[in-house]
Protein backbone atom coordinates (compact mmCIF):
# COMPACT_ATOMS: atom_id res chain seq x y z
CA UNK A 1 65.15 -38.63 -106.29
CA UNK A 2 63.02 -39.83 -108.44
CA UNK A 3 60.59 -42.69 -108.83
CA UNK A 4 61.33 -45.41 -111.62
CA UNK A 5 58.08 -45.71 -113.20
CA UNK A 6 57.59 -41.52 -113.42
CA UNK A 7 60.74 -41.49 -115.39
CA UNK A 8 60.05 -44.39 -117.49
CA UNK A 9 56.48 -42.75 -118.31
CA UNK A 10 58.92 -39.69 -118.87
CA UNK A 11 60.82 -41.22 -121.09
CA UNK A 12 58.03 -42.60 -123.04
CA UNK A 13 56.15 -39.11 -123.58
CA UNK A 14 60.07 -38.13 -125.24
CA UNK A 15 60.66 -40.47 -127.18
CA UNK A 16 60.10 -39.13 -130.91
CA UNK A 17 60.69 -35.25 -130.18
CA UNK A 18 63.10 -33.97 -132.07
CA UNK A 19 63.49 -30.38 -130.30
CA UNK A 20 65.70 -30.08 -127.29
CA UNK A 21 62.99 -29.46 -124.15
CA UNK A 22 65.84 -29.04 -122.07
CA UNK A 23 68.77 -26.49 -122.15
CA UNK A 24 71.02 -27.62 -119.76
CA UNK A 25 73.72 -25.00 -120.09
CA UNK A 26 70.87 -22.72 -118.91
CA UNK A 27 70.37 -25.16 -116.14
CA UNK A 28 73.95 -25.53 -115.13
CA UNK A 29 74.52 -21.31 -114.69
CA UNK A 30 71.25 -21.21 -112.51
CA UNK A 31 72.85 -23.59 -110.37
CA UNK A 32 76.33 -21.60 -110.60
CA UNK A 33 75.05 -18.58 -109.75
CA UNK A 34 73.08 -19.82 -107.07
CA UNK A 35 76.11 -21.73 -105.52
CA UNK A 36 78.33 -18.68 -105.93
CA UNK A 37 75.61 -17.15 -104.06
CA UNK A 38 74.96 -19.46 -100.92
CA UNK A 39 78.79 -19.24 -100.56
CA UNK A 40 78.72 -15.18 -100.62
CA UNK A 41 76.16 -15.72 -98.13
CA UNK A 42 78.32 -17.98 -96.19
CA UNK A 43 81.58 -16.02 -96.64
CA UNK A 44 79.60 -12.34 -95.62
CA UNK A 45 78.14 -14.19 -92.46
CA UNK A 46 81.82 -15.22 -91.45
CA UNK A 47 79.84 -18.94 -90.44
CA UNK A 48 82.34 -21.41 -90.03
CA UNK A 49 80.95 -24.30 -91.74
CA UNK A 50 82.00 -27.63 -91.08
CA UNK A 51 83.41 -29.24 -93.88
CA UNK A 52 81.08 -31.71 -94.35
CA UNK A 53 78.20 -29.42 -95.13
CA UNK A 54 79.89 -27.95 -98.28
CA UNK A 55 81.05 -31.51 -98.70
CA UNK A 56 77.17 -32.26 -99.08
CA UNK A 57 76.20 -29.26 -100.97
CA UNK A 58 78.71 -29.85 -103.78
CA UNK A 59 77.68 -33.62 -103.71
CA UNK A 60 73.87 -32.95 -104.26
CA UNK A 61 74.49 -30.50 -107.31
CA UNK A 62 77.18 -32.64 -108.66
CA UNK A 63 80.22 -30.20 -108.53
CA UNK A 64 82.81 -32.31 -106.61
């Protein structure tokens, strides 16, 4: 989460740059591999998991 007036003064310090800061393909197989990962982790431990965890992982990185 993240606080309204450090993203507007964000925002601000972006506005005119004409370079991409972020690469967010790069971000989004980070999070892939690390989600592929936690769930190896999960599926080698044999951890039955209630649903609702997972439910909550995929919710906070926005895969649902």
């Amino acid at each position: 989460m993240v606080n309204v007036s450090t993203l507007f003064y964000v925002l601000e310090n972006l506005e005119g740059k004409n370079e991409e800061l972020i690469n967010l393909e790069e971000i989004y197989e980070l999070e892939q591999k690390y989600l592929s990962g936690l769930f190896g982790m999960i599926d080698k431990a044999r951890l039955t998991v209630r649903s609702e965890v997972i439910k909550n992982i995929l919710q906070s990185t926005g895969t649902e």
